[in-house]
Structure formats: structure tokens, C-alpha cells
C-alpha atoms as a PDB file:
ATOM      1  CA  UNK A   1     149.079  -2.156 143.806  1.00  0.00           C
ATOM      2  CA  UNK A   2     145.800  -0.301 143.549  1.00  0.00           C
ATOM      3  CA  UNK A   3     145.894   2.689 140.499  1.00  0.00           C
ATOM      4  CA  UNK A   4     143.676   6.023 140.584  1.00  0.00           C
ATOM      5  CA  UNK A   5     143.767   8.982 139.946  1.00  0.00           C
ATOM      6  CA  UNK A   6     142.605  12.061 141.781  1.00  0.00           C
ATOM      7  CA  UNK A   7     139.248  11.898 140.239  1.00  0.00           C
ATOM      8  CA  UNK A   8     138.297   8.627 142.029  1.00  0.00           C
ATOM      9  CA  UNK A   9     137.111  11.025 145.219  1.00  0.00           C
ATOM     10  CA  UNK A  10     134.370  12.303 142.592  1.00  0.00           C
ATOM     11  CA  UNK A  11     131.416  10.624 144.019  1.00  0.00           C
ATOM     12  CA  UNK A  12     132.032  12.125 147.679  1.00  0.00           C
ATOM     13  CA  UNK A  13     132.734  15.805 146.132  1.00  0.00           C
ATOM     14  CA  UNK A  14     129.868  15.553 144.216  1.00  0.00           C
ATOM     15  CA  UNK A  15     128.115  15.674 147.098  1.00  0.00           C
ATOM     16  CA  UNK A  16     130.001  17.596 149.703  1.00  0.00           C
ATOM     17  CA  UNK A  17     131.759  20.928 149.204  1.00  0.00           C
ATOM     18  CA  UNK A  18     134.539  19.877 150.725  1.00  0.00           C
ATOM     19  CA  UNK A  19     136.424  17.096 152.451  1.00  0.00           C
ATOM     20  CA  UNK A  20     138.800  17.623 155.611  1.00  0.00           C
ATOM     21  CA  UNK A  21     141.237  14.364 156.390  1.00  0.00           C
ATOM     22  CA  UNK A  22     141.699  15.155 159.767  1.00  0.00           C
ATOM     23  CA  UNK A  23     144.032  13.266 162.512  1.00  0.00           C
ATOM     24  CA  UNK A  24     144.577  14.004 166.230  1.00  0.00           C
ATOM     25  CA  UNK A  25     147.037  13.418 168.813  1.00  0.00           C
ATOM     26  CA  UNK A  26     146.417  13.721 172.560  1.00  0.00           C
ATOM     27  CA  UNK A  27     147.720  13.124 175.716  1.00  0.00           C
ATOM     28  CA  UNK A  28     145.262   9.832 176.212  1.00  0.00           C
ATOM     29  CA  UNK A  29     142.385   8.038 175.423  1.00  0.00           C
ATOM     30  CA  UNK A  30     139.353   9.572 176.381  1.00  0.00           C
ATOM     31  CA  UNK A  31     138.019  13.198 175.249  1.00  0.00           C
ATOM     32  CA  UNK A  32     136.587  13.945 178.966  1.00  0.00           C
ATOM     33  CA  UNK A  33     139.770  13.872 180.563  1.00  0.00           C
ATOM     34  CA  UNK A  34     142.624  14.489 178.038  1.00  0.00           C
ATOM     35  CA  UNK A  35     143.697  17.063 175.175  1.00  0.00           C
ATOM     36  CA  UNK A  36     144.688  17.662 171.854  1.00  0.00           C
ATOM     37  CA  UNK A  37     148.498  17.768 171.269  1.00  0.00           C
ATOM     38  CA  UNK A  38     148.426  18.087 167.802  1.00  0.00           C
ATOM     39  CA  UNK A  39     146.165  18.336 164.820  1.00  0.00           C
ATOM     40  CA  UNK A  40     146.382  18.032 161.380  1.00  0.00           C
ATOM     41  CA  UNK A  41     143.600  18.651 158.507  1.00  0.00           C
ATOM     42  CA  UNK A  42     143.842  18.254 154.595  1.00  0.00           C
ATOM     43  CA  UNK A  43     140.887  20.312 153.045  1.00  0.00           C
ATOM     44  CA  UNK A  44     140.385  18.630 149.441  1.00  0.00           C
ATOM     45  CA  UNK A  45     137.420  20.378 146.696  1.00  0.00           C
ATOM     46  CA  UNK A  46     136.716  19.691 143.592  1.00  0.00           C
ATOM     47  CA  UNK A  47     140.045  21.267 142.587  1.00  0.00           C
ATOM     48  CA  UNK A  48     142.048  19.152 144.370  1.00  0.00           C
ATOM     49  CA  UNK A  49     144.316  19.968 147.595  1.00  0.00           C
ATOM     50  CA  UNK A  50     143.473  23.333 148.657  1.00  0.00           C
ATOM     51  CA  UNK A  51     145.019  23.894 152.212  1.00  0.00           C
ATOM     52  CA  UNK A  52     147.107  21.913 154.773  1.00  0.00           C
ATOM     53  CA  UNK A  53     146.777  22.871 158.361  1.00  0.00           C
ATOM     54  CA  UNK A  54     149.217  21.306 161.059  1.00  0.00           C
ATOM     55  CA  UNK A  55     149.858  22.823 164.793  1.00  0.00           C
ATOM     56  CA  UNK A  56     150.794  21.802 168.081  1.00  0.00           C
ATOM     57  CA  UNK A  57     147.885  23.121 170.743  1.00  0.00           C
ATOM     58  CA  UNK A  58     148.897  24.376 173.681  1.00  0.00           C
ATOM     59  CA  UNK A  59     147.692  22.164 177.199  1.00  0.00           C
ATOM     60  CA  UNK A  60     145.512  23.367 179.644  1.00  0.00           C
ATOM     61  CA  UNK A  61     147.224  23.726 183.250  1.00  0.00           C
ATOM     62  CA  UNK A  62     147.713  20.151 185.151  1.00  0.00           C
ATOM     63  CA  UNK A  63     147.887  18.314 181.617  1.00  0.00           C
ATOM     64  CA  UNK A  64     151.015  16.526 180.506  1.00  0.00           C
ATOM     65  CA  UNK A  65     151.581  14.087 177.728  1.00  0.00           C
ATOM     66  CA  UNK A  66     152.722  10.879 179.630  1.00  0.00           C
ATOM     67  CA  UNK A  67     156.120   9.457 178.918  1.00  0.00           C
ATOM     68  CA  UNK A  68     154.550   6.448 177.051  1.00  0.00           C
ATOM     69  CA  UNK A  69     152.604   8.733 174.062  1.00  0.00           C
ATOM     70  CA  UNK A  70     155.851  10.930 174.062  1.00  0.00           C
ATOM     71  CA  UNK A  71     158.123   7.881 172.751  1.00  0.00           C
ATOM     72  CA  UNK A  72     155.127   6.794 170.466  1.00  0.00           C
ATOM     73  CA  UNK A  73     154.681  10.046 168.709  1.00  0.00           C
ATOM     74  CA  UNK A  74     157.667  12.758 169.393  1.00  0.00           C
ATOM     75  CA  UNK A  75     155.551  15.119 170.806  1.00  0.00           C
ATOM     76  CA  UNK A  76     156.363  17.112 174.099  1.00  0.00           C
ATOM     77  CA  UNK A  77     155.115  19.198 176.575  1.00  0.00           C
ATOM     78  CA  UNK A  78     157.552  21.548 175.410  1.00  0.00           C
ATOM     79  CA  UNK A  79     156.282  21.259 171.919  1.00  0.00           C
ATOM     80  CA  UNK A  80     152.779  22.084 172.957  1.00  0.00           C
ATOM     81  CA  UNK A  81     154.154  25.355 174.566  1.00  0.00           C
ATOM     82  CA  UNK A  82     154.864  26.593 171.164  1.00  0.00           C
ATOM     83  CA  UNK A  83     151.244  25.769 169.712  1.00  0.00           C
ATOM     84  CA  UNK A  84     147.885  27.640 169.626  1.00  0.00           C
ATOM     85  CA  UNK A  85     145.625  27.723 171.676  1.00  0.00           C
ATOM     86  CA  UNK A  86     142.142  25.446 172.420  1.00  0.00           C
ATOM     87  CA  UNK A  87     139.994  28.307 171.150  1.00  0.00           C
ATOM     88  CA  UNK A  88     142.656  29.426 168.653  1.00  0.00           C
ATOM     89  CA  UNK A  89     142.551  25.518 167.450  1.00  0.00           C
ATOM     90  CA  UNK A  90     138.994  25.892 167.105  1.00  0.00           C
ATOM     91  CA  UNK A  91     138.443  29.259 165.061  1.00  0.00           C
ATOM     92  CA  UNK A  92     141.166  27.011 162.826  1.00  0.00           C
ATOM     93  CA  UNK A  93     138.664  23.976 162.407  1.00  0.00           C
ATOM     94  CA  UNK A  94     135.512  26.445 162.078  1.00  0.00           C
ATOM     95  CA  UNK A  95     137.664  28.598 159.308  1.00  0.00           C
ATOM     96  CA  UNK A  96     138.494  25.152 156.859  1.00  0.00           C
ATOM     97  CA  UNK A  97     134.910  24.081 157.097  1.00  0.00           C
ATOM     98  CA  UNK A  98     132.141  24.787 154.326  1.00  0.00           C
ATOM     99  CA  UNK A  99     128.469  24.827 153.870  1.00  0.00           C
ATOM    100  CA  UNK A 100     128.440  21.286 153.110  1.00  0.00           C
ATOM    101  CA  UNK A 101     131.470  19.425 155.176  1.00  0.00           C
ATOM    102  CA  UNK A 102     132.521  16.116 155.588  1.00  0.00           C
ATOM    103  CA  UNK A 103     135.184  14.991 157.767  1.00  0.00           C
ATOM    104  CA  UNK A 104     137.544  12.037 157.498  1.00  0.00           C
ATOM    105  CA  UNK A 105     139.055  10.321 160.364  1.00  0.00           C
ATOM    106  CA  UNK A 106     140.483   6.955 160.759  1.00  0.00           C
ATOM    107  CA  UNK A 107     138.740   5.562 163.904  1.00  0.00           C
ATOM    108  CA  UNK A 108     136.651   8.997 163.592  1.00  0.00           C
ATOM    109  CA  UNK A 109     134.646   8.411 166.826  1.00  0.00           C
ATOM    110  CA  UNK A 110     138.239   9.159 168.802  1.00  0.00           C
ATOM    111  CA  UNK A 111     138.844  12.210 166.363  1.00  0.00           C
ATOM    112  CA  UNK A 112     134.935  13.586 166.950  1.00  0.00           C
ATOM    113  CA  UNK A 113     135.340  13.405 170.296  1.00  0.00           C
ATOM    114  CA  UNK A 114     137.869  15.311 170.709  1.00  0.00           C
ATOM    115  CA  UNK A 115     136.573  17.870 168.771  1.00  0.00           C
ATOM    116  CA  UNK A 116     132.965  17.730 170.154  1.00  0.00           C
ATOM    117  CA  UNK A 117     134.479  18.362 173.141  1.00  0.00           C
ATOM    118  CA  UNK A 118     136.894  21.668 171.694  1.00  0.00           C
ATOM    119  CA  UNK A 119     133.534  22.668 170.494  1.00  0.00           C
ATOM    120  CA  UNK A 120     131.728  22.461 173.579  1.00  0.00           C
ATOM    121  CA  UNK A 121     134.347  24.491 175.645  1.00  0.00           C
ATOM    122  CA  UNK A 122     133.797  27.248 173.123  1.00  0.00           C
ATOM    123  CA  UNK A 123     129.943  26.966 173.506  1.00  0.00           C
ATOM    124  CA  UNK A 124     129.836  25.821 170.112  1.00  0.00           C
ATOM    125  CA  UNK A 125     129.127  22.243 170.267  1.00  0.00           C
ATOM    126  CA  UNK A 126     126.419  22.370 167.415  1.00  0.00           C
ATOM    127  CA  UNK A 127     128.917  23.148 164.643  1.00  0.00           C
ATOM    128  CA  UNK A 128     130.570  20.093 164.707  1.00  0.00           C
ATOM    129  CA  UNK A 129     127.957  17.715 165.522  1.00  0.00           C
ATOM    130  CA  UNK A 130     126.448  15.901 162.762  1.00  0.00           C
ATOM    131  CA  UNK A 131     124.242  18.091 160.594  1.00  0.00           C
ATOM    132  CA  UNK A 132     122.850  18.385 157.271  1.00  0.00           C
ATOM    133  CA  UNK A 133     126.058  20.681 156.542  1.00  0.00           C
ATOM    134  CA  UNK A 134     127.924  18.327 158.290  1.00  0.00           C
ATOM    135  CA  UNK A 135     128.885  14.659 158.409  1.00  0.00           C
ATOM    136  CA  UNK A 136     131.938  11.750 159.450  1.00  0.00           C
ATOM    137  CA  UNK A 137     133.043   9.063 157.911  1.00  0.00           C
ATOM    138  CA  UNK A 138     135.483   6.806 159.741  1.00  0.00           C
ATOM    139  CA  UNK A 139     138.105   4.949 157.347  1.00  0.00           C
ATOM    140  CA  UNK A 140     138.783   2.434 160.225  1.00  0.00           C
ATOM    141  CA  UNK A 141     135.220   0.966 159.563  1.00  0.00           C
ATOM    142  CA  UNK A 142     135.612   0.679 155.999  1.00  0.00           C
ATOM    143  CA  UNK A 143     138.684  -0.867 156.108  1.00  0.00           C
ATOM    144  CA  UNK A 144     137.349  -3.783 158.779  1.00  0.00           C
ATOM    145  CA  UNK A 145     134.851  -4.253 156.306  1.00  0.00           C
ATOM    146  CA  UNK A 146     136.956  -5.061 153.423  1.00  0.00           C
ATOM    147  CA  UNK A 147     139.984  -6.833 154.630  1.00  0.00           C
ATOM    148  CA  UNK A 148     140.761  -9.292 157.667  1.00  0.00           C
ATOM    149  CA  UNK A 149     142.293  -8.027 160.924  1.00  0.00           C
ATOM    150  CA  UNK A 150     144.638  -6.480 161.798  1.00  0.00           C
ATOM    151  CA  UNK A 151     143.247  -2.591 161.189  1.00  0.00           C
ATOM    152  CA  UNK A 152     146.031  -0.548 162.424  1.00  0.00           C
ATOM    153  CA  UNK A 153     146.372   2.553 160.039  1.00  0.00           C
ATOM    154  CA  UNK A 154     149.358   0.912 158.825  1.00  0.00           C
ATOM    155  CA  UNK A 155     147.863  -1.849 157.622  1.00  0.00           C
ATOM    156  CA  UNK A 156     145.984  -0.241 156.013  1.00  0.00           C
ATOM    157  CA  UNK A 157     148.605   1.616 154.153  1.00  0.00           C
ATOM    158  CA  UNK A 158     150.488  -2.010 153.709  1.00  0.00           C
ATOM    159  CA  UNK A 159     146.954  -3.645 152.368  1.00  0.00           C
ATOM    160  CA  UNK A 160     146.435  -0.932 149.910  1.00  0.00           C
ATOM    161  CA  UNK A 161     150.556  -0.176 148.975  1.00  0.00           C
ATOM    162  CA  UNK A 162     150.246   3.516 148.944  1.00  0.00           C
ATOM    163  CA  UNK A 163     152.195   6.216 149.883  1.00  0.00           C
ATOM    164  CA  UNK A 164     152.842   7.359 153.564  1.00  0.00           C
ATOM    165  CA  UNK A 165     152.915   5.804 157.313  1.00  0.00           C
ATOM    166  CA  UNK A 166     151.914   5.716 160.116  1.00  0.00           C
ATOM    167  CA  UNK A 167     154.166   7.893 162.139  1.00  0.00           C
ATOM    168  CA  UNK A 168     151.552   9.086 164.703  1.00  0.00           C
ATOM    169  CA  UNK A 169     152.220  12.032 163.780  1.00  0.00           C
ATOM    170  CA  UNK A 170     149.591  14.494 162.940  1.00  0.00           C
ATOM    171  CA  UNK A 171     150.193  15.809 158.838  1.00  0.00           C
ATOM    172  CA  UNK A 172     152.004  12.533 158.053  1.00  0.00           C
ATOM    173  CA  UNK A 173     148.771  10.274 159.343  1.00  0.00           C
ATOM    174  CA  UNK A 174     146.208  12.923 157.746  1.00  0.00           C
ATOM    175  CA  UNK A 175     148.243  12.684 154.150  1.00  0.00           C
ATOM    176  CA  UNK A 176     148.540   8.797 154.395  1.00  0.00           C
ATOM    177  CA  UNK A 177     144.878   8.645 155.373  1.00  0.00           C
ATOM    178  CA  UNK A 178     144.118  10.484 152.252  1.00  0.00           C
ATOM    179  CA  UNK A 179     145.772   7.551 150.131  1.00  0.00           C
ATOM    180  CA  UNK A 180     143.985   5.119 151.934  1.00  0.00           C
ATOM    181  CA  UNK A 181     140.686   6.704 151.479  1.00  0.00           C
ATOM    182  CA  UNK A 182     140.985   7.001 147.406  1.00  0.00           C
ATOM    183  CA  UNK A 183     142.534   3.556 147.586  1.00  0.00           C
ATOM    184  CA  UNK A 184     139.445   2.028 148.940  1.00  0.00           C
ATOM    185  CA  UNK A 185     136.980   5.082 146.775  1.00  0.00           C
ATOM    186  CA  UNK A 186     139.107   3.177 143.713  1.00  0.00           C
ATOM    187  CA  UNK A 187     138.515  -0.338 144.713  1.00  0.00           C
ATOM    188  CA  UNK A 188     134.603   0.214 145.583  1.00  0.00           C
ATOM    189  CA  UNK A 189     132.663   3.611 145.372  1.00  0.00           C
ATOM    190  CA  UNK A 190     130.125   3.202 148.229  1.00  0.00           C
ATOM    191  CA  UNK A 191     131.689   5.227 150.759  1.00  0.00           C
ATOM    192  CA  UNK A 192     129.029   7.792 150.785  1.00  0.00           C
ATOM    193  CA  UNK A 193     127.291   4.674 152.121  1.00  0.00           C
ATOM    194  CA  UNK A 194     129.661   4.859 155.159  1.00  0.00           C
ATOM    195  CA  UNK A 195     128.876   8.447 155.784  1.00  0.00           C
ATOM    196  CA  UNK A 196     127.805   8.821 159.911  1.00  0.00           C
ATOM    197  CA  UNK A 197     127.992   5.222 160.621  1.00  0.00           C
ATOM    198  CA  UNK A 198     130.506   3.964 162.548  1.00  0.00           C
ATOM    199  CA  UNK A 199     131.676   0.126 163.512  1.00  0.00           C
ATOM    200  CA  UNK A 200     132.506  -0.912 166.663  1.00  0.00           C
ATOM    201  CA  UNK A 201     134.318  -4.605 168.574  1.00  0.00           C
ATOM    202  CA  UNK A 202     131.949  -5.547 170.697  1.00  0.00           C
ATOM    203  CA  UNK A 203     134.799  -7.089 172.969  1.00  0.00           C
ATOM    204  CA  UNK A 204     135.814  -2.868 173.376  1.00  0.00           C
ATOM    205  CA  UNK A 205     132.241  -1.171 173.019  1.00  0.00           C
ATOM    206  CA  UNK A 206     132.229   2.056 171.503  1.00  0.00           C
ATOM    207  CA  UNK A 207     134.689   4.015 172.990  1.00  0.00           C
ATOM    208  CA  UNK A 208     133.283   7.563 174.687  1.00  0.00           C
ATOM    209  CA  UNK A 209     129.768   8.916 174.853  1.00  0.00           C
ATOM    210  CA  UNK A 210     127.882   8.003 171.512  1.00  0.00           C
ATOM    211  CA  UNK A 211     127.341  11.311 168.915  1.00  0.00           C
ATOM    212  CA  UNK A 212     123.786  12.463 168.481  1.00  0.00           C
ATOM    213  CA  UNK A 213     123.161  11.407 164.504  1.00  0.00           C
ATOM    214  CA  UNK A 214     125.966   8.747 164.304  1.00  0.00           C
ATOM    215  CA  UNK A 215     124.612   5.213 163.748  1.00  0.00           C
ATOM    216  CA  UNK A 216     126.532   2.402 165.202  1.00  0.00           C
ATOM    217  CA  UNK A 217     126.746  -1.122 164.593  1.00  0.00           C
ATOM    218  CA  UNK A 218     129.046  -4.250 165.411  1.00  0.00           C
ATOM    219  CA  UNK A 219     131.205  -5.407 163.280  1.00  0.00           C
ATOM    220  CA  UNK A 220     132.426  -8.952 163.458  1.00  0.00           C
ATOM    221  CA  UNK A 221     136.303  -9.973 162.584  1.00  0.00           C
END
């Protein structure tokens, strides 16, 4: 079992204000034609926690979260009735974020996405895109890099032996992807190296439209 403490995230908040571990849930796949269903972000400073954020989001008319994604994560339409709203979810994201921001995400090019696109329906886009105040890193590519297939979120949780799971459900995936992250800041500090590059299966391409200032490369099981 890996031991750190909460100090091991140093190198990354010496550099960034502050640190959101975010996680989404949708109705689908693909940011052009689905929605958010839930969201979850852990905002983490120098100081340690500082806020939690966790809300259903209301769906536009004509969306519905198919039967399939309902028995995977709990979440119902009727849920999403009781949420906020897209540009209520928004203000949320724009109100956690600092001067100097990075965002964690495992398999962040499915989390950007969907909140490129958030952004862009609140004529916005540029707030969210990758900046100089602004960056990504996606877990999911460290974690292919340091340990063999499979990559689930779970395994990583299994391959590292920390707290948390993956329930698919918004908070709980955020806080597990927390441990992951200082897991793997504990067993090698170059994730700043990681920062706006993200890996990709060439057998699955990158999935959605590529992000203006993310580099992508292949990585190889």
C-alpha cells in the first residue's frame, strides 16, 4: 500500500492556485448530443480541502438518461428535475475556479468536453479552454503509463489500495480520484509533466473534437 501525506500534491500547488477533481455524469457518450446529469468538483489549495460541490443538473427538453446509464449510476430523470440548471451549473464551475486553475479528470477529454460545451452555450467557451490561467490533466493517461491494462477508475483505486470506488457516481468518483492522483504524485512527482497532454488507443481515436492547446499522443498497452 502506497503512504503520503497531504503534502505530496506540493509540486502541483506550487504552481497552480488551485486544483478542482472534477467528475461528470451524462446521459451518453458524446458532448454534441448529450448532457450533464451530475457533477461533482473537489477544490484543493495549499490549505488543503476547501469546498465540495455536488448537484444534479437539470436536462434540456427531449433529453432522457437511457435505461442502461440509469442502472449503471442511480441517476434519474426524476433526479435531474431537482438539480440546477445548465447556466446555473456553469456560474458554479466559473465561481470554484482561480487565477491560476487546473482541473483533474480521469479520462479528462470526456469531462472537458462536456464542459467546453456548457461553456459554449453560455457564450463563454474561452474560460474553460486551455489558458495560461488554465490547464487539464487527465489521471487516465497517467495511470496507462504506469501500470498494465486494464484502466478502469477502479483499477486504479485497486492498483494503488486507496480509499474510495468507483460508484459512477459524481462526489464518490471525484473523492476517489483525489486518492488516486496523490497516490501516483507519491509514487513519481512528474505530473506537472502530464499537464494538457492527453493519451489516446489508437484502436478508439480520441474521442470528440480535439481541444485547442491539448497535445495528444498514442499510447501503446
Amino acid at each position: 500500500m502506497f503512504h503520503y501525506s497531504e503534502s505530496v500534491l506540493n509540486s502541483i500547488l506550487g504552481y497552480y492556485n488551485n486544483v478542482l477533481f472534477v467528475d461528470t455524469e451524462t446521459t451518453g457518450f458524446h458532448a454534441d448530443t448529450d448532457q450533464i446529469t451530475e457533477f461533482a468538483a473537489i477544490k484543493v489549495t495549499i490549505n488543503g480541502v476547501e469546498a465540495r460541490f455536488s448537484t444534479f443538473v437539470q436536462l434540456s427538453e427531449g433529453f432522457s438518461i437511457p435505461e442502461k446509464l440509469v442502472s449503471l449510476t442511480g441517476i434519474t430523470d426524476e433526479m435531474c428535475k431537482t438539480g440546477i440548471s445548465r447556466p446555473e451549473l456553469f456560474a458554479q464551475i466559473a465561481s470554484l475556479m482561480d487565477s491560476k486553475t487546473l482541473i483533474v479528470a480521469y479520462n479528462a477529454q470526456f469531462d472537458a468536453g462536456f464542459l467546453l460545451k456548457l461553456a459554449e452555450e453560455n457564450h463563454n467557451e474561452v474560460i474553460l479552454l486551455p489558458t495560461e490561467t488554465l490547464a487539464y490533466l487527465d489521471a487516465l493517461t497517467i495511470f496507462r503509463e504506469r501500470a498494465a491494462a486494464p484502466h478502469k477508475l477502479s483499477d486504479a483505486i485497486a492498483h494503488y489500495q486507496v480509499e474510495g470506488r468507483n460508484s459512477h457516481r459524481a462526489i464518490e468518483d471525484a473523492l476517489a480520484l483525489l486518492e488516486v492522483t496523490k497516490a501516483m504524485a507519491a509514487e513519481k512527482d512528474d505530473l506537472l509533466s502530464y499537464v494538457n497532454r492527453f493519451g489516446y488507443k489508437a484502436r478508439y481515436g480520441i474521442n470528440g473534437k480535439q481541444i485547442a492547446g491539448i497535445s495528444y499522443f498514442e499510447q501503446i498497452d
